[in-house]
Every structure is written in structure tokens, then in C-alpha cells.
PDB file of N, CA and C in Angstrom:
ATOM      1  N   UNK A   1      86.152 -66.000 177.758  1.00  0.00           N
ATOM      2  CA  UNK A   1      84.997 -66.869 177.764  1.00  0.00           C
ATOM      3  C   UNK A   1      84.560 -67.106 179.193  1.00  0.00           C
ATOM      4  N   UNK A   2      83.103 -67.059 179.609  1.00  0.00           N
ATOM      5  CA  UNK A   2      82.954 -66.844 181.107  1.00  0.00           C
ATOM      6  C   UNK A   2      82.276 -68.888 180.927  1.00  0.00           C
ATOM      7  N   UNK A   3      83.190 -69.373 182.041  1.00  0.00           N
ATOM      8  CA  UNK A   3      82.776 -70.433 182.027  1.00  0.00           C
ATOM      9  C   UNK A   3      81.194 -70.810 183.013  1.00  0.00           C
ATOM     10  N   UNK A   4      80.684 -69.879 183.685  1.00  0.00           N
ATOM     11  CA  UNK A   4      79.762 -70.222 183.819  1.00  0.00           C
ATOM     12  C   UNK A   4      78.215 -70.145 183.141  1.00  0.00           C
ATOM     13  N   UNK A   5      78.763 -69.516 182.224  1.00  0.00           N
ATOM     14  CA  UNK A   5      77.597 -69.588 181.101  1.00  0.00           C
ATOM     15  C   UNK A   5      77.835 -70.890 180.288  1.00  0.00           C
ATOM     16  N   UNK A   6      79.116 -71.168 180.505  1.00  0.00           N
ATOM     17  CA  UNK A   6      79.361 -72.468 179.059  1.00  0.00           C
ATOM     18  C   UNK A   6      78.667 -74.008 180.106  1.00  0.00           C
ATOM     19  N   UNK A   7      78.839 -73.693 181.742  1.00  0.00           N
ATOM     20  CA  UNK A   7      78.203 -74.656 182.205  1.00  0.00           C
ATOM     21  C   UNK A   7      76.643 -74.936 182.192  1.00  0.00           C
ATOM     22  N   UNK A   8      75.788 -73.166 181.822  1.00  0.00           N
ATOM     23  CA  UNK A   8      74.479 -73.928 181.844  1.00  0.00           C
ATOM     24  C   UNK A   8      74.290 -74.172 180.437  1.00  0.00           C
ATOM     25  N   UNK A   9      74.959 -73.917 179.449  1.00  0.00           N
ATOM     26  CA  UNK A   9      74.765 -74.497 177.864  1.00  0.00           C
ATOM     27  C   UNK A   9      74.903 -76.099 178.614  1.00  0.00           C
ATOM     28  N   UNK A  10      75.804 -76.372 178.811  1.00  0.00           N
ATOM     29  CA  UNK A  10      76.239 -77.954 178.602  1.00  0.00           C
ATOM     30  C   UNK A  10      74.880 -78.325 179.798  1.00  0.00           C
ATOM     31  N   UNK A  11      74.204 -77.831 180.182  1.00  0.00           N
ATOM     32  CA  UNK A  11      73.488 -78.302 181.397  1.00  0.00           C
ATOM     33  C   UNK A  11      71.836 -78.507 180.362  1.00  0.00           C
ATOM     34  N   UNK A  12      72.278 -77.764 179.635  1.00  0.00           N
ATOM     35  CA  UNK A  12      70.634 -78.190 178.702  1.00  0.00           C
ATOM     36  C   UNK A  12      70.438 -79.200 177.876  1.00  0.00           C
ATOM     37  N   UNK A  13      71.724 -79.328 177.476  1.00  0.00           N
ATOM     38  CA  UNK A  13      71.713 -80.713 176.440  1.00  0.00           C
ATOM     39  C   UNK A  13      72.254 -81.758 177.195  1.00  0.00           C
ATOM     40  N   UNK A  14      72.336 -82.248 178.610  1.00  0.00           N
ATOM     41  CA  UNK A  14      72.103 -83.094 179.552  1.00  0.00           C
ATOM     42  C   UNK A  14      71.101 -84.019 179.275  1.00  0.00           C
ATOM     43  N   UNK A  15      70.895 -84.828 178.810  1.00  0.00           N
ATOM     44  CA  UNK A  15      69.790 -85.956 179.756  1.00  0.00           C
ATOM     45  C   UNK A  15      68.830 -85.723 180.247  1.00  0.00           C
ATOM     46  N   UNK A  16      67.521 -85.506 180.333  1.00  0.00           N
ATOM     47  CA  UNK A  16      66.899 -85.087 181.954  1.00  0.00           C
ATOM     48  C   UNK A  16      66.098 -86.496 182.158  1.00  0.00           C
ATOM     49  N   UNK A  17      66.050 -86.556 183.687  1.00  0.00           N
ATOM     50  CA  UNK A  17      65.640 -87.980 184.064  1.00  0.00           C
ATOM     51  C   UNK A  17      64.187 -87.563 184.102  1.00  0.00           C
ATOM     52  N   UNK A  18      63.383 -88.987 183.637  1.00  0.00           N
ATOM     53  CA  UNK A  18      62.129 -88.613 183.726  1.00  0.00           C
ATOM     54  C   UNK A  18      61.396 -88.603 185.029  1.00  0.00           C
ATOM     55  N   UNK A  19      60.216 -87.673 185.026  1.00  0.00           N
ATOM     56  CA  UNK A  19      59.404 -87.391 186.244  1.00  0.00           C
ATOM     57  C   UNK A  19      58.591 -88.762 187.047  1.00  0.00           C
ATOM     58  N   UNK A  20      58.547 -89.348 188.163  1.00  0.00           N
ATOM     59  CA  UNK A  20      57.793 -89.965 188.766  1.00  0.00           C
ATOM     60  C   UNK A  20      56.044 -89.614 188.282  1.00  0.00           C
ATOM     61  N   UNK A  21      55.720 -90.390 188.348  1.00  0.00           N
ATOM     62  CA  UNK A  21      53.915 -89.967 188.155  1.00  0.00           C
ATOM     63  C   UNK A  21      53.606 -90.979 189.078  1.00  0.00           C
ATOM     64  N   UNK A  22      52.794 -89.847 190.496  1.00  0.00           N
ATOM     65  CA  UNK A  22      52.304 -90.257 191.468  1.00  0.00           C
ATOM     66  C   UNK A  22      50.403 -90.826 190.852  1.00  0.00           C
ATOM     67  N   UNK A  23      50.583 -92.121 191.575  1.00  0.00           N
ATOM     68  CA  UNK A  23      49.271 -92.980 191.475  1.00  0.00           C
ATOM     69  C   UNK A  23      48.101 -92.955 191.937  1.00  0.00           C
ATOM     70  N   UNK A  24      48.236 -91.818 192.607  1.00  0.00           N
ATOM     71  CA  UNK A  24      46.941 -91.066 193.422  1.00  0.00           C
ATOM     72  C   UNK A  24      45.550 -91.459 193.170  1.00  0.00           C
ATOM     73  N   UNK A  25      45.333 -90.408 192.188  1.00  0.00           N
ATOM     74  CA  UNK A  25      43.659 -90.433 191.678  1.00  0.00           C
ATOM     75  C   UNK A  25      44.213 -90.527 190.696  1.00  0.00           C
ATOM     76  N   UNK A  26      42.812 -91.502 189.777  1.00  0.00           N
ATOM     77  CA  UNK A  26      42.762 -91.320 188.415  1.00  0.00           C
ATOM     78  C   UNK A  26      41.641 -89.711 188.064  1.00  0.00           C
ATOM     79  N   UNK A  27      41.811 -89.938 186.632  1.00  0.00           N
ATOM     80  CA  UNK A  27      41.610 -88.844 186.156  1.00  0.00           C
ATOM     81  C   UNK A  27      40.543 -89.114 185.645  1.00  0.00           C
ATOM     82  N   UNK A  28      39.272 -88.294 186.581  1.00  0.00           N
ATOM     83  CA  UNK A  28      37.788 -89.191 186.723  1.00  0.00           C
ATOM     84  C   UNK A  28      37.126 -88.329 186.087  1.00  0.00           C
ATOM     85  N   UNK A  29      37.791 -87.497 185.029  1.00  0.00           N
ATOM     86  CA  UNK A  29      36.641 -85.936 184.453  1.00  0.00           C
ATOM     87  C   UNK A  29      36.565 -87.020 182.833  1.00  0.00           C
ATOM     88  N   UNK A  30      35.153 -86.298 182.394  1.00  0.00           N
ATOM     89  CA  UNK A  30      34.601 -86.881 181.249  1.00  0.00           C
ATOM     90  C   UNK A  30      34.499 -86.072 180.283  1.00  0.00           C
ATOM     91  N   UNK A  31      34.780 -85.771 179.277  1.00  0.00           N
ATOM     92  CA  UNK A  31      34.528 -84.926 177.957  1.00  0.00           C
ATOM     93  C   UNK A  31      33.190 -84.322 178.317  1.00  0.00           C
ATOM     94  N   UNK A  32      33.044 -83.361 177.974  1.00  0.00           N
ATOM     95  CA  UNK A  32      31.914 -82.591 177.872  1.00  0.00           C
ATOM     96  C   UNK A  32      32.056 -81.218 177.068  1.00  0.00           C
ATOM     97  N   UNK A  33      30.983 -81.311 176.532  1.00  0.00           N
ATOM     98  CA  UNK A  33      30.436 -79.616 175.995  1.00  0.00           C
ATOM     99  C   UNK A  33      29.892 -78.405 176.368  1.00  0.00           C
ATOM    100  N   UNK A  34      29.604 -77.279 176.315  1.00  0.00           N
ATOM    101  CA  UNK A  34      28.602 -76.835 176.278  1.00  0.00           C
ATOM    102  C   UNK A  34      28.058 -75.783 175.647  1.00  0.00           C
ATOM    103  N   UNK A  35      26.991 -75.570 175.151  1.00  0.00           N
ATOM    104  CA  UNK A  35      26.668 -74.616 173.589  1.00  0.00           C
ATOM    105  C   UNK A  35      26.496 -73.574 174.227  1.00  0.00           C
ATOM    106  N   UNK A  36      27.217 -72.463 173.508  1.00  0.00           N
ATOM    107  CA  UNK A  36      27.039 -71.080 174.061  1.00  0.00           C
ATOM    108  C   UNK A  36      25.727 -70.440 173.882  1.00  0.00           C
ATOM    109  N   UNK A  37      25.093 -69.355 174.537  1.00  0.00           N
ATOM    110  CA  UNK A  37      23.751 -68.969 174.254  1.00  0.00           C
ATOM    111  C   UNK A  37      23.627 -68.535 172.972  1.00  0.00           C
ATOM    112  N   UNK A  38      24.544 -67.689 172.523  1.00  0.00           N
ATOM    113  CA  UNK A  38      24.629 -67.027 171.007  1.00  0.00           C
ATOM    114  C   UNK A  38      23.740 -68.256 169.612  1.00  0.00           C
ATOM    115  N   UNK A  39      25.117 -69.576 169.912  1.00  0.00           N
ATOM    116  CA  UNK A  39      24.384 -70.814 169.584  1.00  0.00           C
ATOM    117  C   UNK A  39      23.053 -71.037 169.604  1.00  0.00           C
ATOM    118  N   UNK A  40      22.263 -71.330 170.821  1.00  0.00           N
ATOM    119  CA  UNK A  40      20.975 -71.574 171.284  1.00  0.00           C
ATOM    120  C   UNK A  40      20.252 -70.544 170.280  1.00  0.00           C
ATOM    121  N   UNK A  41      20.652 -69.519 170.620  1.00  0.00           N
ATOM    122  CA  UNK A  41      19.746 -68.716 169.638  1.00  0.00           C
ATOM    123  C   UNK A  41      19.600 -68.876 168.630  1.00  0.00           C
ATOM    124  N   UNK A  42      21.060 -69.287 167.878  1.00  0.00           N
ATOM    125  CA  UNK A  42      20.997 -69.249 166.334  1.00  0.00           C
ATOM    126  C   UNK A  42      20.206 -69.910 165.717  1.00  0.00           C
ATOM    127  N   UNK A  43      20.453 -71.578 166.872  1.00  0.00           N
ATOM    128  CA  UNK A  43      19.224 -72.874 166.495  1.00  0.00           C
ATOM    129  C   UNK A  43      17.763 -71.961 166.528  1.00  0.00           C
ATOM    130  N   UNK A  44      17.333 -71.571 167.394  1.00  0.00           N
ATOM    131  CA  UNK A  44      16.028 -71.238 167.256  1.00  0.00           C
ATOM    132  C   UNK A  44      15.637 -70.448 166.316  1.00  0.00           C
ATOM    133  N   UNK A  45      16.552 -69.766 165.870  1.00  0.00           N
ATOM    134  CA  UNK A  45      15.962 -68.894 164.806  1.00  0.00           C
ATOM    135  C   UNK A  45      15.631 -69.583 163.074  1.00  0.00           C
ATOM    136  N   UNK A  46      17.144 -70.517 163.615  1.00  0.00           N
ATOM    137  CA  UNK A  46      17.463 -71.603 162.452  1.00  0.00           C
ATOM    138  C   UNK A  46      15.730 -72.428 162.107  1.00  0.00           C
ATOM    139  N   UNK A  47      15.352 -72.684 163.596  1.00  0.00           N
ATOM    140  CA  UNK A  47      14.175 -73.727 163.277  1.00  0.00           C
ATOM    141  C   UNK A  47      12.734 -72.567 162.862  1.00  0.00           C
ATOM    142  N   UNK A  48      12.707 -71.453 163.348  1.00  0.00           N
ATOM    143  CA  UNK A  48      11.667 -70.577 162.747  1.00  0.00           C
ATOM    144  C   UNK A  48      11.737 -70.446 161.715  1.00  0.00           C
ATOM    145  N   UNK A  49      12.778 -69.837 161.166  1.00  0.00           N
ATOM    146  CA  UNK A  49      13.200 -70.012 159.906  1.00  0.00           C
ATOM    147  C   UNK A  49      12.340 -70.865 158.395  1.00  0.00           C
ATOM    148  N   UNK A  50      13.050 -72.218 158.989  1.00  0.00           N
ATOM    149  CA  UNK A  50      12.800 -73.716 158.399  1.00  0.00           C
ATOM    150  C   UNK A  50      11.090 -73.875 158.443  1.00  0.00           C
ATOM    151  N   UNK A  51      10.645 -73.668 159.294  1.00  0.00           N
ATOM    152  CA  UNK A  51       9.220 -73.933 159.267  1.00  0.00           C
ATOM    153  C   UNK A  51       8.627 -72.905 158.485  1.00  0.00           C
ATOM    154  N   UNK A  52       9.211 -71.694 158.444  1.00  0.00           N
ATOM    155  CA  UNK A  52       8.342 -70.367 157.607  1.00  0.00           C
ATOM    156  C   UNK A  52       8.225 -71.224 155.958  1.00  0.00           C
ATOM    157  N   UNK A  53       7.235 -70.170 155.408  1.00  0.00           N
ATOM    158  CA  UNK A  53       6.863 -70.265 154.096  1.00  0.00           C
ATOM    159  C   UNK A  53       7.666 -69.559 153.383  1.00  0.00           C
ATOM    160  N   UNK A  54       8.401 -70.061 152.221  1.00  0.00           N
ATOM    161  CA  UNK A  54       9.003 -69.239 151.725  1.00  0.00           C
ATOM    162  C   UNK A  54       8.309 -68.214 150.481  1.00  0.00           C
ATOM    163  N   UNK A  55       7.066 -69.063 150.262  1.00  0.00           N
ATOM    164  CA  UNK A  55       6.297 -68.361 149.012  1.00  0.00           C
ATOM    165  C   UNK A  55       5.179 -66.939 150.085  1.00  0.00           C
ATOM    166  N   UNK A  56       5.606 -65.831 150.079  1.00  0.00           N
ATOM    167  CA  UNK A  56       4.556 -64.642 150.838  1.00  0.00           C
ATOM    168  C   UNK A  56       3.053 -64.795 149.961  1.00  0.00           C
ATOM    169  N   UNK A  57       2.057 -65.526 150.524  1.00  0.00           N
ATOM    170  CA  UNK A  57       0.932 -65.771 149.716  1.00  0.00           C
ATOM    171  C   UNK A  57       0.003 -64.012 149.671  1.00  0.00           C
ATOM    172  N   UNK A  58       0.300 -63.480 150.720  1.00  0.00           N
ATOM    173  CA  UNK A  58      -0.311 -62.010 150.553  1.00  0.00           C
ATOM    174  C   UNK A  58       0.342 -61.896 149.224  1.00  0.00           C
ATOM    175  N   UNK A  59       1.117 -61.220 149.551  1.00  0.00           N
ATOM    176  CA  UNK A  59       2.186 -60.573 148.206  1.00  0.00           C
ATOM    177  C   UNK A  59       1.591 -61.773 146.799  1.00  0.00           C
ATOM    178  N   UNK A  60       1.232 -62.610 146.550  1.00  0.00           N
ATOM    179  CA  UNK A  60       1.584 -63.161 145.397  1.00  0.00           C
ATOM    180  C   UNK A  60      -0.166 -63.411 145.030  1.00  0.00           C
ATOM    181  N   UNK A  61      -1.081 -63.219 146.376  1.00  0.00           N
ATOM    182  CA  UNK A  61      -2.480 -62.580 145.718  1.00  0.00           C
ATOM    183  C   UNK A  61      -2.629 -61.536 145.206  1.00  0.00           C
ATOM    184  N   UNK A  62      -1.941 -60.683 145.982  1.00  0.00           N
ATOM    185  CA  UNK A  62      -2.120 -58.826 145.439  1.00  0.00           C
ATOM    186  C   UNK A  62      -1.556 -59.113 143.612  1.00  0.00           C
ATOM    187  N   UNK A  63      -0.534 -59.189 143.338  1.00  0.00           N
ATOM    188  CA  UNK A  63      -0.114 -59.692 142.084  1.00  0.00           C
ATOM    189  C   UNK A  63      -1.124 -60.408 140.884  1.00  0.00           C
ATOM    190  N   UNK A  64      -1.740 -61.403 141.586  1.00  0.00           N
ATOM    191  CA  UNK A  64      -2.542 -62.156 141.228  1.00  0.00           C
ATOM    192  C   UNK A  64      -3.702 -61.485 140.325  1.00  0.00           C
ATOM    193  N   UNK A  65      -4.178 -60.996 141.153  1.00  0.00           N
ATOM    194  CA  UNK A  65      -5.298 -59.517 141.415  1.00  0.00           C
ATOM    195  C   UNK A  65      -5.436 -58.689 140.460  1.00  0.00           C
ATOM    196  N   UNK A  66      -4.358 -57.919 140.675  1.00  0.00           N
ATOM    197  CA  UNK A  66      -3.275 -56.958 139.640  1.00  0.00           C
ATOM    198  C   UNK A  66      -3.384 -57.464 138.490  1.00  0.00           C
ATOM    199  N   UNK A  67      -2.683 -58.111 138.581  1.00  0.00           N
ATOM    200  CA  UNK A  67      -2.819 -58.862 136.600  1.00  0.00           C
ATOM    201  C   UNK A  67      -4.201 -58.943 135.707  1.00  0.00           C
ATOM    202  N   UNK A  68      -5.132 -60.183 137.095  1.00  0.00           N
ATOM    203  CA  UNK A  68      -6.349 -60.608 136.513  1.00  0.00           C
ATOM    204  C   UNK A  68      -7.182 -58.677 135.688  1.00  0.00           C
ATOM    205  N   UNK A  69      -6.741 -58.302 137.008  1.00  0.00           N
ATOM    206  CA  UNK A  69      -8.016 -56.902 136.530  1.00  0.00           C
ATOM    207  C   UNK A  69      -7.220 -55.848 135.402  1.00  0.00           C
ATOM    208  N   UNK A  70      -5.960 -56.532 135.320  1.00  0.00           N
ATOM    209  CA  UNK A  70      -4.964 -55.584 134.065  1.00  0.00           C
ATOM    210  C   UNK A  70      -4.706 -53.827 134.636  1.00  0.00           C
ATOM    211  N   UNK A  71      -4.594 -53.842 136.211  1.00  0.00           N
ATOM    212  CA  UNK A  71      -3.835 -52.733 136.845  1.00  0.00           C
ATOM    213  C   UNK A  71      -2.428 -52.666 136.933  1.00  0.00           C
ATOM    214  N   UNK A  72      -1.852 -54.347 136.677  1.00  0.00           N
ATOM    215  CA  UNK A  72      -0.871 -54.602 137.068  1.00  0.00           C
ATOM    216  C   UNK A  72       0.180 -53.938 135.814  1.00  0.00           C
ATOM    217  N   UNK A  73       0.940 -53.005 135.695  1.00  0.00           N
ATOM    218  CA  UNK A  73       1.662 -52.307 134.704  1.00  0.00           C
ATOM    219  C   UNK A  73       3.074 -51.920 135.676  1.00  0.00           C
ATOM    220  N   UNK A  74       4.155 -52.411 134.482  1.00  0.00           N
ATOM    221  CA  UNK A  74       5.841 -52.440 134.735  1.00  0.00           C
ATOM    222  C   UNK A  74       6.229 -51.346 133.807  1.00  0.00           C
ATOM    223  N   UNK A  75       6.720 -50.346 133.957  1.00  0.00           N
ATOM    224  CA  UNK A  75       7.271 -49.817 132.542  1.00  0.00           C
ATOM    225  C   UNK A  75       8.403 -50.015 132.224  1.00  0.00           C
ATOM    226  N   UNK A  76       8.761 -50.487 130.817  1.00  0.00           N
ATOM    227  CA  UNK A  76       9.991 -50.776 130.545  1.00  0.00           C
ATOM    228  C   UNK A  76      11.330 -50.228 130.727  1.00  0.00           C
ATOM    229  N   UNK A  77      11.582 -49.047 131.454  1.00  0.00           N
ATOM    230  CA  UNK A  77      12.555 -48.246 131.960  1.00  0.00           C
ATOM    231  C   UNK A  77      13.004 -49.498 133.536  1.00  0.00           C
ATOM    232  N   UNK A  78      12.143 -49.634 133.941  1.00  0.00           N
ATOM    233  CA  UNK A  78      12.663 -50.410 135.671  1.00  0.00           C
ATOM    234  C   UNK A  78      12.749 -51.491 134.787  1.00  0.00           C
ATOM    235  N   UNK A  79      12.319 -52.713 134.367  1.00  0.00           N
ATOM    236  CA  UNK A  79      12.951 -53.799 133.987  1.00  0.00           C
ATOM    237  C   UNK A  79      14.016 -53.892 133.326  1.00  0.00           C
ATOM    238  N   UNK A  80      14.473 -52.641 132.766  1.00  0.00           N
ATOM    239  CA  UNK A  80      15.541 -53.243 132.311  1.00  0.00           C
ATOM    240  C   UNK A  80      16.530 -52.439 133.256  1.00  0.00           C
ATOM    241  N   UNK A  81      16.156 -50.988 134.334  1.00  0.00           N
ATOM    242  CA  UNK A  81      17.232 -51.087 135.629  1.00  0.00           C
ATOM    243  C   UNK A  81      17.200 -52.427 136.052  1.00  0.00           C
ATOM    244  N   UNK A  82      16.413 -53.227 136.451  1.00  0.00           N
ATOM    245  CA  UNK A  82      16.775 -54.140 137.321  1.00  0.00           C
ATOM    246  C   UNK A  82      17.888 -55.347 136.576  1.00  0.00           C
ATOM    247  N   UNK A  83      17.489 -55.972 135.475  1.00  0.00           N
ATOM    248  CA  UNK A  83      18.130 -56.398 134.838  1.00  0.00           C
ATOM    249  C   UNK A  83      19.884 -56.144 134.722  1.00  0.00           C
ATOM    250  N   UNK A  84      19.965 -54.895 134.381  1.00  0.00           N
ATOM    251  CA  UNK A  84      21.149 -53.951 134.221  1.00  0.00           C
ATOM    252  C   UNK A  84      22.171 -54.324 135.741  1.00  0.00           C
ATOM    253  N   UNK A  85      21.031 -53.830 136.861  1.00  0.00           N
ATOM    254  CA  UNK A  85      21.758 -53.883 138.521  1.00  0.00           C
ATOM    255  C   UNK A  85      22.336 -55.344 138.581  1.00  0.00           C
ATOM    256  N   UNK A  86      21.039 -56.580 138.203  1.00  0.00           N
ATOM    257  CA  UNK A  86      21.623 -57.416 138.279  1.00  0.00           C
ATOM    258  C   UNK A  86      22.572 -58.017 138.027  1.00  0.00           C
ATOM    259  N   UNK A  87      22.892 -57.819 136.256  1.00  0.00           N
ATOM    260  CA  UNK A  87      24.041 -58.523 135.813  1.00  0.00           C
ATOM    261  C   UNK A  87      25.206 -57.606 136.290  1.00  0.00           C
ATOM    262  N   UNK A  88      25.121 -56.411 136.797  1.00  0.00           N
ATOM    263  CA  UNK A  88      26.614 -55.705 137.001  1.00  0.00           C
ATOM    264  C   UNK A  88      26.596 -56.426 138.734  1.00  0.00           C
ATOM    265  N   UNK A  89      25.371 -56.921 139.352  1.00  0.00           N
ATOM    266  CA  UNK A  89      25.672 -57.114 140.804  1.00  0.00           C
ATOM    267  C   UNK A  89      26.433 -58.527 140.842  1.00  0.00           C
ATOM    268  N   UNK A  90      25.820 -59.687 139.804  1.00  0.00           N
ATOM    269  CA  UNK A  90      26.487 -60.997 140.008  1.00  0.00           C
ATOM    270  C   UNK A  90      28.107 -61.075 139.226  1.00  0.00           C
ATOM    271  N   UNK A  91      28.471 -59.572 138.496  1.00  0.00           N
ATOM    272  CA  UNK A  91      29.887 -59.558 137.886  1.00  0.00           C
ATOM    273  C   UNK A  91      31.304 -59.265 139.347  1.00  0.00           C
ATOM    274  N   UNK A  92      30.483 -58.002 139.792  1.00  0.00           N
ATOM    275  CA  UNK A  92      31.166 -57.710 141.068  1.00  0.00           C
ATOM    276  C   UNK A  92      30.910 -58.620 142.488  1.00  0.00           C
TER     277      UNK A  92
END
């Protein structure tokens, strides 16, 4: 058994006296933030966003249009792909 290894075991589970804390300066820093640019951007896009229209009034005259003058024709093959895509898209 090498006793100077058994002295720094017994040297860790010692006591240790606590540190002085010199009275110098106080500790005069204040919380602060600051938002990364990535952030900044996101807000701005966030607020373009928010102000846009969500209803496309072009798009929903052309439609409009369409219907009134009876050009507007779906054939029943795509409504029911879409239908079909959908319910297999909200399963997966």
C-alpha cells in the first residue's frame, strides 16, 4: 500500500476552511439582454405577416367571376384526389 496516495485520499475529505471575500468593489453590473438579429427579423416578418390579409381578394374575384358566368367547372376526378390526399395527409 503506497502511503502517499492514502495521504491525499485522507486530504480530500479534510475540512476545507472557507475563502476570505475581499470587500473591494461591489458588483455594479445589471441584468441585461440582447435580441439576436435572427430575432429582429423574425419580429418583423412576424408584424408583416399580422397586418397582411388573409382572404387573397384577386383570387376570390376571379372565382367569383367564374361561377357568376358558369366557366367555373371542377371535374369530379380532382375533388375527390384532393379529398383522398387529404384524409390520407391528416392520418400520416
Amino acid at each position: 500500500m503506497r502511503i502517499d496516495a492514502l495521504n491525499q485520499v485522507s486530504q480530500l475529505y479534510q475540512a476545507n476552511k472557507p475563502k476570505k471575500v475581499s470587500k473591494g468593489k461591489e458588483n455594479d453590473t445589471a441584468d441585461k439582454f440582447e435580441i439576436s438579429q435572427s430575432a429582429k427579423d423574425y419580429q418583423v416578418a412576424k408584424a408583416a405577416v399580422s397586418e397582411s390579409s388573409d382572404i387573397r381578394e384577386e383570387k376570390v374575384a376571379e372565382l367569383k367571376e367564374a361561377v357568376a358566368s358558369g366557366t367555373y367547372n371542377v371535374s369530379a376526378a380532382e375533388i375527390a384526389d384532393k379529398m383522398v390526399s387529404r384524409y390520407f395527409d391528416s392520418i400520416f
